[in-house]
C-alpha atoms as a PDB file:
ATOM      1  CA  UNK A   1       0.000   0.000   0.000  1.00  0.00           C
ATOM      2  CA  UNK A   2       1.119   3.254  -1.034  1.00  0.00           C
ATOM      3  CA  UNK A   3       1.460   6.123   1.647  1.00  0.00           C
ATOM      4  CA  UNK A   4      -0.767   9.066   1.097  1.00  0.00           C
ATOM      5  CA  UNK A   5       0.929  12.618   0.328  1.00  0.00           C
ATOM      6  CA  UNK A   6      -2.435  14.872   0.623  1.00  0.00           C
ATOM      7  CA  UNK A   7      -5.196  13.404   3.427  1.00  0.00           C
ATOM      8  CA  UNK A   8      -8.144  15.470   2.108  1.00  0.00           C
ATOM      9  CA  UNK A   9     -10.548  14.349   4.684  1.00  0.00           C
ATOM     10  CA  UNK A  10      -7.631  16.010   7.474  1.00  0.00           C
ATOM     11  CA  UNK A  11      -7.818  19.168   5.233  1.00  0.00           C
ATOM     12  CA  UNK A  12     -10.885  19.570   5.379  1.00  0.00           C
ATOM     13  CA  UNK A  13     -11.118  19.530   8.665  1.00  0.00           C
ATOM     14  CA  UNK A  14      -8.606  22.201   8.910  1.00  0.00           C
ATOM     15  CA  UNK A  15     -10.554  24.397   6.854  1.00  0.00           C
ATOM     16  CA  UNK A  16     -13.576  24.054   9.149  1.00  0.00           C
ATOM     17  CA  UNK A  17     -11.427  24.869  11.924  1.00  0.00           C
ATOM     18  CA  UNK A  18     -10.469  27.922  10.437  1.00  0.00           C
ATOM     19  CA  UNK A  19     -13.328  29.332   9.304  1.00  0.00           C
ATOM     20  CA  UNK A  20     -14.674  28.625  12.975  1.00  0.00           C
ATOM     21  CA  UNK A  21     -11.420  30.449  14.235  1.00  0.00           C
ATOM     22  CA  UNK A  22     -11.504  33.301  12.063  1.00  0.00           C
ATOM     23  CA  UNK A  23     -14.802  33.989  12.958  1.00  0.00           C
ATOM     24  CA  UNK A  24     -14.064  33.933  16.656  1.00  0.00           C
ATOM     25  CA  UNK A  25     -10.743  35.771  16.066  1.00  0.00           C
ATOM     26  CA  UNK A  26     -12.228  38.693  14.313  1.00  0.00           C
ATOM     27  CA  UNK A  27     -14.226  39.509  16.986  1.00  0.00           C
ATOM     28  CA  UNK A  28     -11.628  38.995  19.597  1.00  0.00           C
ATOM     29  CA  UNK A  29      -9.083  41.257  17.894  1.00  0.00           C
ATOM     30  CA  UNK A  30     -11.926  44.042  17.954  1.00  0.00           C
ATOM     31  CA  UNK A  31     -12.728  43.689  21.149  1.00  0.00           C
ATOM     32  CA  UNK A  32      -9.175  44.013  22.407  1.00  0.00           C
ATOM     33  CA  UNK A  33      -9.173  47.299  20.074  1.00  0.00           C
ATOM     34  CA  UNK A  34     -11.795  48.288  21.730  1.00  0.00           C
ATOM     35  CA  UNK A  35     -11.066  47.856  25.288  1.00  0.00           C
ATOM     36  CA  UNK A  36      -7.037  48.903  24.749  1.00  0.00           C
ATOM     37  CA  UNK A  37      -5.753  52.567  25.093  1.00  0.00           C
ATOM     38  CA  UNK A  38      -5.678  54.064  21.547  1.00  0.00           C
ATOM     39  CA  UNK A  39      -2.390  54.907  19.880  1.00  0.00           C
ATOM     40  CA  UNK A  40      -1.930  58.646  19.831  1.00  0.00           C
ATOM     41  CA  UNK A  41       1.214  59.510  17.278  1.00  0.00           C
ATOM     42  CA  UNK A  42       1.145  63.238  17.705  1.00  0.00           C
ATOM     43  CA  UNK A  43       1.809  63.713  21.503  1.00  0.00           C
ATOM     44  CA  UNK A  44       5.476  63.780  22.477  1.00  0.00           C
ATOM     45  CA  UNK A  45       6.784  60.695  23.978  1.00  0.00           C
ATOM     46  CA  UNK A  46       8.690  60.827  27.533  1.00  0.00           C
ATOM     47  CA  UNK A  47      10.871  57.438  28.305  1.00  0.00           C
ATOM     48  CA  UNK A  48       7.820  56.585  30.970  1.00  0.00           C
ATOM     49  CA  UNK A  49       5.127  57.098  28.002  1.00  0.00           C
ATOM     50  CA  UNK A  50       7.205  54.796  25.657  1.00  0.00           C
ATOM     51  CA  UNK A  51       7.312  52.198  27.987  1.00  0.00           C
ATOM     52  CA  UNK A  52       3.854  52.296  28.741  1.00  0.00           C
ATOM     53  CA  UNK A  53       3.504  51.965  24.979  1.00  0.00           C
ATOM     54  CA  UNK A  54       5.662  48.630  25.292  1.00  0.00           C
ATOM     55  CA  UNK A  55       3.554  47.342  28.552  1.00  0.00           C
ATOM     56  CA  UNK A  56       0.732  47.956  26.444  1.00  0.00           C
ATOM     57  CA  UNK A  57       1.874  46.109  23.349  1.00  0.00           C
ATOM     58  CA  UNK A  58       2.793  43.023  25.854  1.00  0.00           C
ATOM     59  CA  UNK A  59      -0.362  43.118  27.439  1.00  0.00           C
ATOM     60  CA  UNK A  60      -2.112  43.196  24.525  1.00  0.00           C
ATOM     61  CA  UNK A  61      -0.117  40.278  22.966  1.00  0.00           C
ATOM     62  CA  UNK A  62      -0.363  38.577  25.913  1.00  0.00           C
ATOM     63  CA  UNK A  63      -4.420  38.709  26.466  1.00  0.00           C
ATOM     64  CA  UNK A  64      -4.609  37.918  22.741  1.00  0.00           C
ATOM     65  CA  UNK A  65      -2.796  34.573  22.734  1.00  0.00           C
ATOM     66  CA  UNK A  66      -4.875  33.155  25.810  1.00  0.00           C
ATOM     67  CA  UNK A  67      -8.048  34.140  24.738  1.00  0.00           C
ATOM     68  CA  UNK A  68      -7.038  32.332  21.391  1.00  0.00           C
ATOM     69  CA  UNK A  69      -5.737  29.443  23.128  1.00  0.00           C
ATOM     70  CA  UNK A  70      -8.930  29.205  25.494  1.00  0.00           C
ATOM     71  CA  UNK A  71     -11.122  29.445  22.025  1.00  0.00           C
ATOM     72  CA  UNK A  72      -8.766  27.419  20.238  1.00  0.00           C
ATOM     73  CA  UNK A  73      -9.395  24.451  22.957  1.00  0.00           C
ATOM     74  CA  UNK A  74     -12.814  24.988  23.872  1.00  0.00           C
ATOM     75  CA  UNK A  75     -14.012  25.150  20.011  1.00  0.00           C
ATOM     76  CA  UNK A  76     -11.321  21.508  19.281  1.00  0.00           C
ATOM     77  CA  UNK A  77     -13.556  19.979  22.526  1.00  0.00           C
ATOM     78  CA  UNK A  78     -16.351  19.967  21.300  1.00  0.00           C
ATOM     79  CA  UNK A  79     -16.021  19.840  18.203  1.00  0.00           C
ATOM     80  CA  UNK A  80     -14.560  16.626  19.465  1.00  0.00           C
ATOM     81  CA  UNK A  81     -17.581  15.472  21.051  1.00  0.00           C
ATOM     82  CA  UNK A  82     -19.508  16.394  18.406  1.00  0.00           C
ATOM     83  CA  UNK A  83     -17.773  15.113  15.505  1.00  0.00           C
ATOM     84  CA  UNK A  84     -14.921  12.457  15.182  1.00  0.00           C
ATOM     85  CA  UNK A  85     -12.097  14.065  14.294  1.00  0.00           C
ATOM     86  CA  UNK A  86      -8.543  12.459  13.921  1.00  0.00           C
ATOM     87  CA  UNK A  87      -5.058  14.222  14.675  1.00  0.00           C
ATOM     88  CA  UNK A  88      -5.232  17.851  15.510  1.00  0.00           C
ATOM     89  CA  UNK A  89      -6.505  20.453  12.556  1.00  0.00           C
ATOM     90  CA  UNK A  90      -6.940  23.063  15.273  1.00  0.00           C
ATOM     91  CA  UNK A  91      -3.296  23.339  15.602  1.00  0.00           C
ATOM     92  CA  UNK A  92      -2.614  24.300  12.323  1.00  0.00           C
ATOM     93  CA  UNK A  93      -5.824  26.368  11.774  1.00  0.00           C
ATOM     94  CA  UNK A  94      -4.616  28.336  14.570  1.00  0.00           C
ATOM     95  CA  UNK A  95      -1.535  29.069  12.579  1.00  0.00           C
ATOM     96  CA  UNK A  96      -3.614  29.751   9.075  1.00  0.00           C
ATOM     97  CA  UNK A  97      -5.733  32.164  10.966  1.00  0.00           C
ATOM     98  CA  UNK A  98      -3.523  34.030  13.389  1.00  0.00           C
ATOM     99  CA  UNK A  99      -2.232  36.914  10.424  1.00  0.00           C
ATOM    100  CA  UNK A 100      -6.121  37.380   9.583  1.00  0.00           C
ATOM    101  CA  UNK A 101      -6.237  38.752  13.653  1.00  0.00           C
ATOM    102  CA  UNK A 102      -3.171  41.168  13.184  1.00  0.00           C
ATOM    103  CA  UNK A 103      -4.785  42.308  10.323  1.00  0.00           C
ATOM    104  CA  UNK A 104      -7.063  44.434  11.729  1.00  0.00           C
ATOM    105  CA  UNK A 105      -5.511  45.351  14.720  1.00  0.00           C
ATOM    106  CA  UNK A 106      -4.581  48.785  13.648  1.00  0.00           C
ATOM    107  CA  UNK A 107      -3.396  50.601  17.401  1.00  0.00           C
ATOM    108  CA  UNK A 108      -1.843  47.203  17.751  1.00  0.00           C
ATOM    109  CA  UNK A 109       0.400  47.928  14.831  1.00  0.00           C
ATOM    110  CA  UNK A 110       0.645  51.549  15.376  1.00  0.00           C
ATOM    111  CA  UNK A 111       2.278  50.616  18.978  1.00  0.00           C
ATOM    112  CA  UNK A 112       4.580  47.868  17.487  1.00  0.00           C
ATOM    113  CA  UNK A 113       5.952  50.169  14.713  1.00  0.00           C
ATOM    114  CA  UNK A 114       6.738  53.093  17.377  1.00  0.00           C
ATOM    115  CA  UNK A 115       8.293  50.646  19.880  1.00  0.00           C
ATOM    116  CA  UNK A 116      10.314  48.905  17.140  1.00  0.00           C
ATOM    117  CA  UNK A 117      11.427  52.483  16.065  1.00  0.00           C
ATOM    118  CA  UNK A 118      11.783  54.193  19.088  1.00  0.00           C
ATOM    119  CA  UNK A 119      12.188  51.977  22.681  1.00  0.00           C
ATOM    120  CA  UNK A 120      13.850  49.082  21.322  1.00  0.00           C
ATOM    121  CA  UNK A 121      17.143  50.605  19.249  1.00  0.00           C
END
């Protein structure tokens, strides 16, 4: 018996996976825009205001990849239950989907391109 290269019916469950996450996701990475300080680029920035900028961007990173972990095991158990599902799609729709969050997370961005410009050099 010849071994498979492509297991379609594992594919497809990784594309249900990740429309499920990218669903949840979207609405996660708004409502951590939402509840975060906004980015203001035209204020002066003193060395305790840029690291507050950093804090931020940690604590934002930080909140973002347990709430996707939570969703990311609550959504594979049952789904689990539910379904029977072999190996582990979530794991790589987790990685498929996790740009589509960064996307849209424009203060998110805004703080990561100040602190890479000005705090970390």
């Amino acid at each position: 018996m010849k071994d498979k290269i492509i297991y379609w019916d594992y594919a497809l469950w990784i594309m249900v996976f990740s429309i499920i996450f990218f669903n949840c996701v979207v609405y996660i990475g708004q409502f951590l825009e939402w509840i975060m300080p906004k980015f203001d680029s035209e204020s002066k920035k003193t060395r305790l205001e840029k690291a507050k900028i950093l804090l931020e961007v940690y604590l934002q990173i930080a909140l973002l990849v347990a709430i996707a972990y939570i969703m990311r095991e609550v959504v594979g158990h049952y789904m689990r239950m539910i379904f029977k599902i072999n190996k582990n799609p979530d794991k790589f729709a987790t990685l498929i989907v996790s740009p589509a969050v960064f996307s849209q997370m424009i203060n998110l961005k805004k703080k990561i391109v100040f602190v890479s410009n000005n705090v970390l050099l």
